[in-house]
C-alpha atoms as a PDB file:
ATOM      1  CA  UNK A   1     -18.186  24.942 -14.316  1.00  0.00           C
ATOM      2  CA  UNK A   2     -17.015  24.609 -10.724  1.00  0.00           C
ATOM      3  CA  UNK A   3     -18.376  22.000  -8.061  1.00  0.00           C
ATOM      4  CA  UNK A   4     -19.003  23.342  -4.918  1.00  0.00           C
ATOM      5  CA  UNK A   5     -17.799  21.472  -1.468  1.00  0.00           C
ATOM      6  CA  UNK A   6     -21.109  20.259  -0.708  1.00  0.00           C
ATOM      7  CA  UNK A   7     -21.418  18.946  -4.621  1.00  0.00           C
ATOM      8  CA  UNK A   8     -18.164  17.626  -4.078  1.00  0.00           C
ATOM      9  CA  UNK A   9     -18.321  15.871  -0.930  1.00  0.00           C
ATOM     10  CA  UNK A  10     -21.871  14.217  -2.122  1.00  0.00           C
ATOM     11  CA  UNK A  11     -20.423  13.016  -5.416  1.00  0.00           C
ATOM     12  CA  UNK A  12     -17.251  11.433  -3.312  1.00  0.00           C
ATOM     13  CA  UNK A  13     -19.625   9.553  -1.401  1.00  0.00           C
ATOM     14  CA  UNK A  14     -21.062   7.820  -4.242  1.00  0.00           C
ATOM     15  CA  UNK A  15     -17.470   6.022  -4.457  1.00  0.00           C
ATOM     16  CA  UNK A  16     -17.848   3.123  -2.335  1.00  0.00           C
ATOM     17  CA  UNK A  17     -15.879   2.244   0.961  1.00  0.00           C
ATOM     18  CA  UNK A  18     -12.984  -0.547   0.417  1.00  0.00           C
ATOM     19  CA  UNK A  19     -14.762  -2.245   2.492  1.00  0.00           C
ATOM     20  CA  UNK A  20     -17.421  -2.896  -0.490  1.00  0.00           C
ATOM     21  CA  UNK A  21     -14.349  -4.034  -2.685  1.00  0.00           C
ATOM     22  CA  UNK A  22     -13.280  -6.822  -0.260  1.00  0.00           C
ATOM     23  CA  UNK A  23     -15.756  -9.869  -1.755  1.00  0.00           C
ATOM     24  CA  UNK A  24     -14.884  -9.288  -5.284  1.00  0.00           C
ATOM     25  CA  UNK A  25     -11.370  -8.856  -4.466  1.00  0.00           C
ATOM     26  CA  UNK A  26     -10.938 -12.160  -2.201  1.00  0.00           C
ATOM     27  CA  UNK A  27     -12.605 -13.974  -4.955  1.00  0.00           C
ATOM     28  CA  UNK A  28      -9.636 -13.307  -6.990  1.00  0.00           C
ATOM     29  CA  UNK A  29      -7.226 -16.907  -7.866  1.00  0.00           C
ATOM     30  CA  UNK A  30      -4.883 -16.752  -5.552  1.00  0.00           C
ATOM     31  CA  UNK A  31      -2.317 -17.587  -8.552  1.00  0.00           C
ATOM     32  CA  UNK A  32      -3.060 -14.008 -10.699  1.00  0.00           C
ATOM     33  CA  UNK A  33      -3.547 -12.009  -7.545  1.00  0.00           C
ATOM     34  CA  UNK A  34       0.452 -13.092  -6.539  1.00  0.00           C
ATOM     35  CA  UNK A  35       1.384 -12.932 -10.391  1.00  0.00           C
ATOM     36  CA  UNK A  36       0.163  -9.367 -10.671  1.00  0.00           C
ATOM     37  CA  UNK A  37       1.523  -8.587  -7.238  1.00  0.00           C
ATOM     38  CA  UNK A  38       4.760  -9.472  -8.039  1.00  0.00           C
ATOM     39  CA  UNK A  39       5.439  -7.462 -11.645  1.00  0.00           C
ATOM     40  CA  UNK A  40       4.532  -4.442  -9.224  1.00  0.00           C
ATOM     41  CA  UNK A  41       6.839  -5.419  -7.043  1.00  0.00           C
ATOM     42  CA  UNK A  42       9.571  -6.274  -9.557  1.00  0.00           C
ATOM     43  CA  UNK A  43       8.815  -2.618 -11.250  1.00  0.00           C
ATOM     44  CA  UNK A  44       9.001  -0.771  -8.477  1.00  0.00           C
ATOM     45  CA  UNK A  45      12.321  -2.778  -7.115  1.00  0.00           C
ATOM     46  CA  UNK A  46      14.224  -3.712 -10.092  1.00  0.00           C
ATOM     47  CA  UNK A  47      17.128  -1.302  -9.618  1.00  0.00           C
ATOM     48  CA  UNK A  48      17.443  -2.088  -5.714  1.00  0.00           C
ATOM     49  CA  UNK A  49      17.026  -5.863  -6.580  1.00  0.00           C
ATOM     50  CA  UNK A  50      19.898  -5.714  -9.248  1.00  0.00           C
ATOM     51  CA  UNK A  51      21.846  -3.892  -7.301  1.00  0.00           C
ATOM     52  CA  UNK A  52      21.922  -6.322  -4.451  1.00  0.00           C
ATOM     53  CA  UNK A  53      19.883  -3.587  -2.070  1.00  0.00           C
ATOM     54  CA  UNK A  54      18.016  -6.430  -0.630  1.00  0.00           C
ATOM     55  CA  UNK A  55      20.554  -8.979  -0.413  1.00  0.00           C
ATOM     56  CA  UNK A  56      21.427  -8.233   3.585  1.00  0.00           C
ATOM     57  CA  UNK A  57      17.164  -9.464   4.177  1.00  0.00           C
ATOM     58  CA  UNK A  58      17.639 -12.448   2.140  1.00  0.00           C
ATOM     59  CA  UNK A  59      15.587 -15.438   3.400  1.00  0.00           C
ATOM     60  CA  UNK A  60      13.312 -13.193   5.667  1.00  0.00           C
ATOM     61  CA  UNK A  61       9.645 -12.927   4.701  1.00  0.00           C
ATOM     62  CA  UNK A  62       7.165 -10.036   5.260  1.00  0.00           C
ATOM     63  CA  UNK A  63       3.188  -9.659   5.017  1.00  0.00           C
ATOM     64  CA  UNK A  64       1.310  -6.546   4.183  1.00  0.00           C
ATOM     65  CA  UNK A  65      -2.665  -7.042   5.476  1.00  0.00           C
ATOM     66  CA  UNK A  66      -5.143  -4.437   3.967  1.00  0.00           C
ATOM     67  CA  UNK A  67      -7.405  -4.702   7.192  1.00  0.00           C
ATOM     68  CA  UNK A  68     -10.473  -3.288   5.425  1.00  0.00           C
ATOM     69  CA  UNK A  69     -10.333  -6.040   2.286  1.00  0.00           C
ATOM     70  CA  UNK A  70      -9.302  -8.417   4.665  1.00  0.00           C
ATOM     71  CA  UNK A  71      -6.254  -9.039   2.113  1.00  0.00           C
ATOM     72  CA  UNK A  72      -3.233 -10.651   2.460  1.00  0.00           C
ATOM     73  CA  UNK A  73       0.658 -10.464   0.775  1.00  0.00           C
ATOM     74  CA  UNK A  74       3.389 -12.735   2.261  1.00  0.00           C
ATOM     75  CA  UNK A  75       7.191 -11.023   0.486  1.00  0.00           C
ATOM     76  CA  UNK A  76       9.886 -13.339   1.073  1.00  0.00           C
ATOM     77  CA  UNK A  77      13.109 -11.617   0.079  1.00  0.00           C
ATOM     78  CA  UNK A  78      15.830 -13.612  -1.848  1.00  0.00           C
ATOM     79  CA  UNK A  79      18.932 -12.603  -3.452  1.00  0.00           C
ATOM     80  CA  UNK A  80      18.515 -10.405  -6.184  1.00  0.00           C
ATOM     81  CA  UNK A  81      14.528 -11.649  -6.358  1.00  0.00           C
ATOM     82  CA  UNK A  82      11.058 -11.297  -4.596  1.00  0.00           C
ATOM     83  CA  UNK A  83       8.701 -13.748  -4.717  1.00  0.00           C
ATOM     84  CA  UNK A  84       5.108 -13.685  -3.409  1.00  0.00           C
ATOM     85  CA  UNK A  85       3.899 -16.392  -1.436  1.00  0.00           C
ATOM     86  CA  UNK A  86       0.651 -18.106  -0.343  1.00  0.00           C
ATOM     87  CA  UNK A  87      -0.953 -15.546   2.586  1.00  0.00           C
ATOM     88  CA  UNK A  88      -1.165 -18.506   4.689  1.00  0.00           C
ATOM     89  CA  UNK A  89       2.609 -18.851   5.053  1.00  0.00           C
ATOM     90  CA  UNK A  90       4.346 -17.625   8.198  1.00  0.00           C
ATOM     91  CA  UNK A  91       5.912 -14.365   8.365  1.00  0.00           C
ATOM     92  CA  UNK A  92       8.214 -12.439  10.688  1.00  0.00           C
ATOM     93  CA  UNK A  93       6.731  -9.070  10.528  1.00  0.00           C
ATOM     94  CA  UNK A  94       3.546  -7.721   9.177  1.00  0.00           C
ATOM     95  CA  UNK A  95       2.517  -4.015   7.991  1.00  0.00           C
ATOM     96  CA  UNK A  96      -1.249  -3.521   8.257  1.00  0.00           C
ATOM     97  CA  UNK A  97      -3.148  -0.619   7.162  1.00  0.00           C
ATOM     98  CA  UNK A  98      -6.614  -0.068   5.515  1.00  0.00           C
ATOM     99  CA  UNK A  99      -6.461   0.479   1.800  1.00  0.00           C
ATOM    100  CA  UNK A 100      -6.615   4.083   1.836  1.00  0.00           C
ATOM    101  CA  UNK A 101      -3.564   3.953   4.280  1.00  0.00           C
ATOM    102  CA  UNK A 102      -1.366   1.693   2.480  1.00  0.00           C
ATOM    103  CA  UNK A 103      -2.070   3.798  -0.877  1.00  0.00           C
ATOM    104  CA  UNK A 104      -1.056   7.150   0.917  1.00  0.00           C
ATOM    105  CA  UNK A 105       2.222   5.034   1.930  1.00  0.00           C
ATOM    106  CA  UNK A 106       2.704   4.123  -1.037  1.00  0.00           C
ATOM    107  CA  UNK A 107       2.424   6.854  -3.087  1.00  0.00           C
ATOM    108  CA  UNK A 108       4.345   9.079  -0.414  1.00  0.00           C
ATOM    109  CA  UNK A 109       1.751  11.128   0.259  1.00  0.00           C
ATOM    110  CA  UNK A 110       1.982  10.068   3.836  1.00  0.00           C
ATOM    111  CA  UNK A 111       4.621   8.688   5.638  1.00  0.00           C
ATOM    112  CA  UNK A 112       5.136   6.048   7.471  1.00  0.00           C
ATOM    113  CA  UNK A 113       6.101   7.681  11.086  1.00  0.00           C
ATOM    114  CA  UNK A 114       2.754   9.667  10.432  1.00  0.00           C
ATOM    115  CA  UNK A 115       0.545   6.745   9.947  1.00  0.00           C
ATOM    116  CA  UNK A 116       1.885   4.454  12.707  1.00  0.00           C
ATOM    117  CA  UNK A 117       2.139   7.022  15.401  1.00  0.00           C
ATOM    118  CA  UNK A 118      -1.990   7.895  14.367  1.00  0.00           C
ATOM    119  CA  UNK A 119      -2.428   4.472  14.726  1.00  0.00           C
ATOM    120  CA  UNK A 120      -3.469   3.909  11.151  1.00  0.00           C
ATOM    121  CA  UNK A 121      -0.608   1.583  10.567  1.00  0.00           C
ATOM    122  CA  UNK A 122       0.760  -1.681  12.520  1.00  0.00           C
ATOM    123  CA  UNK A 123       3.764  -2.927  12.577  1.00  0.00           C
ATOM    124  CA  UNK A 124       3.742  -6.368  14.356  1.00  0.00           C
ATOM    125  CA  UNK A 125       6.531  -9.314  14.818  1.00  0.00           C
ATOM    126  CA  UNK A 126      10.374  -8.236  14.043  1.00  0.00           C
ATOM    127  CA  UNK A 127      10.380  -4.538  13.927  1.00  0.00           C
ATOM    128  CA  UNK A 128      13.930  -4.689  12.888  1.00  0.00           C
ATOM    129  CA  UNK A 129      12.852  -6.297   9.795  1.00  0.00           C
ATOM    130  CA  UNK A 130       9.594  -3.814   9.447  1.00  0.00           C
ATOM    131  CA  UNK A 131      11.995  -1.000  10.033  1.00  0.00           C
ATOM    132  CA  UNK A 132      15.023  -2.326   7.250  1.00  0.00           C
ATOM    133  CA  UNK A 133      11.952  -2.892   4.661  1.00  0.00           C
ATOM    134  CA  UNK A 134      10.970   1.062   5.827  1.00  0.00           C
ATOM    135  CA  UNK A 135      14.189   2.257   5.360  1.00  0.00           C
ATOM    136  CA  UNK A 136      15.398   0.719   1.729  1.00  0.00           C
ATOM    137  CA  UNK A 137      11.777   2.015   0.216  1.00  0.00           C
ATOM    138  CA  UNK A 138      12.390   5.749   1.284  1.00  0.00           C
ATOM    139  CA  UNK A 139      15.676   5.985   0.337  1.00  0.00           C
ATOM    140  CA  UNK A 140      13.982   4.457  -3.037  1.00  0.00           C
ATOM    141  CA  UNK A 141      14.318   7.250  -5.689  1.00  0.00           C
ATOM    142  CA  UNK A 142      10.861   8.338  -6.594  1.00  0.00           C
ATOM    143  CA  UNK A 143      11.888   8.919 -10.094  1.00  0.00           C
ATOM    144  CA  UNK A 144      13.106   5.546 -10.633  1.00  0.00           C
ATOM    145  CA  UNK A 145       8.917   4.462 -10.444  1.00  0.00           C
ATOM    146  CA  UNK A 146       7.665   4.250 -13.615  1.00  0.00           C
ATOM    147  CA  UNK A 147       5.747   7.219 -14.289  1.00  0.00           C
ATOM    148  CA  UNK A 148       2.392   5.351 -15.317  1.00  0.00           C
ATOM    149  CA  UNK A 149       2.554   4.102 -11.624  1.00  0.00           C
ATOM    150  CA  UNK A 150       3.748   7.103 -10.063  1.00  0.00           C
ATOM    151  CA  UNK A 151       0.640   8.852 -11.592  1.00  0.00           C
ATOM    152  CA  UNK A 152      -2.271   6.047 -10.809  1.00  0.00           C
ATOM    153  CA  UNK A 153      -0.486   5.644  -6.953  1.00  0.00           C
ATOM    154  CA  UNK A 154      -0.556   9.431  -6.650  1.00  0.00           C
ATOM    155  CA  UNK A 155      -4.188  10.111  -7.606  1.00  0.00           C
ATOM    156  CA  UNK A 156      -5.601   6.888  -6.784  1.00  0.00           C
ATOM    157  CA  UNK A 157      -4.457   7.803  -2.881  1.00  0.00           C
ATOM    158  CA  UNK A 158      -5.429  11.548  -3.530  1.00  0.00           C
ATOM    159  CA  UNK A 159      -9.072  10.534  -4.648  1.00  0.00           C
ATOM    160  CA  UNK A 160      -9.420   7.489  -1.399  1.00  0.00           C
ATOM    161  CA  UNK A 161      -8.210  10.197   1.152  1.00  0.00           C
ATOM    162  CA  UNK A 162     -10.827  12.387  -0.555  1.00  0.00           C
ATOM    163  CA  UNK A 163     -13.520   9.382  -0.808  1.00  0.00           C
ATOM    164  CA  UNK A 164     -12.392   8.645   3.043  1.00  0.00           C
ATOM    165  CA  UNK A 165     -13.253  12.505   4.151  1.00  0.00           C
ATOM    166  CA  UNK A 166     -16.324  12.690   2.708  1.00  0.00           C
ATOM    167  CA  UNK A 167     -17.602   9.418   4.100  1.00  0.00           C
ATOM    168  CA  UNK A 168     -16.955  10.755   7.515  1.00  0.00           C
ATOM    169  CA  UNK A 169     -18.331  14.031   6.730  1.00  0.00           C
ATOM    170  CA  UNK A 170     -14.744  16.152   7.512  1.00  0.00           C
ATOM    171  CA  UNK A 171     -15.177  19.413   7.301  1.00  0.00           C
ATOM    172  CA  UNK A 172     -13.427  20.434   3.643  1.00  0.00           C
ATOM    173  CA  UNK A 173     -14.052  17.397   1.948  1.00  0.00           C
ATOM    174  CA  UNK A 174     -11.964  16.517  -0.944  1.00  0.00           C
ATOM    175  CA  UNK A 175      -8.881  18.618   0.287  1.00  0.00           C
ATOM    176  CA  UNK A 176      -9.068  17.220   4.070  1.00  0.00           C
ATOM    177  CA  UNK A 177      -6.617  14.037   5.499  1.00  0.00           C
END
């Protein structure tokens, strides 16, 4: 059996905005939310962190904001290691993005000239650092991702952009950007 558009788009909108995840998600300890953050980080990184990819940023920090969860990631680069910091910690540059953004970023389904010249991603502070940061995770080698990931980053950001459409009542629903 095949849904319709209409069926489609209706059963999309019963998946809730991020913006519904944001409570539940800032109630999170602080301590598992950065644990968890970075063994993603250290999956997705370890052959660029071994192979002293990131050694040139050493020292400088970054935050990611997920406007619409009101979340927030402070990366400070060492040699050969990431660590994740408190979100209250000063940065030099920030990336922010809703969640639905960041996930399209992430799972290359978007990229990231797209976003920021739509306006759907900021880059704020040193854009020389923003830029670097840009630079070494595209030349990243999507097949060095662990497939588990590559699969949950891929649909999860297929399914949001979907979720997104359908909520705003775009014309093609599940298929639309």
């Amino acid at each position: 059996m095949e849904f319709g558009p209409t069926v489609s788009r209706r059963l999309l909108r019963l998946i809730p905005p991020p913006e519904r995840f944001a409570q539940p998600l800032r109630a999170l300890p602080q301590p598992l939310v950065q644990r968890g953050t970075r063994r993603l980080i250290d999956l997705v990184l370890a052959g660029p962190l071994a192979a002293g990819a990131l050694d040139d940023l050493a020292g400088r920090r970054l935050g990611v904001e997920v406007t619409d969860l009101g979340l927030r990631w402070v990366i400070a680069i060492g040699e050969r290691r990431i660590e994740v910091l408190q979100p209250d910690v000063a940065v030099e540059s920030t990336v922010c993005g809703t969640a639905t953004d960041l996930l399209l970023l992430a799972s290359r389904l978007e990229d990231a000239d797209t976003l920021f010249f739509q306006r759907r991603l900021q880059l704020t502070g040193d854009t020389e650092l923003g830029l670097a940061v840009r630079n070494l995770l595209d030349q990243l080698p999507w097949e060095t991702i662990p497939l588990w990931l590559r699969i949950v980053l891929n649909r999860g950001a297929r399914l949001a952009r979907a979720a997104r459409a359908a909520h705003r009542g775009e014309i093609g629903g599940p298929t639309s950007t």
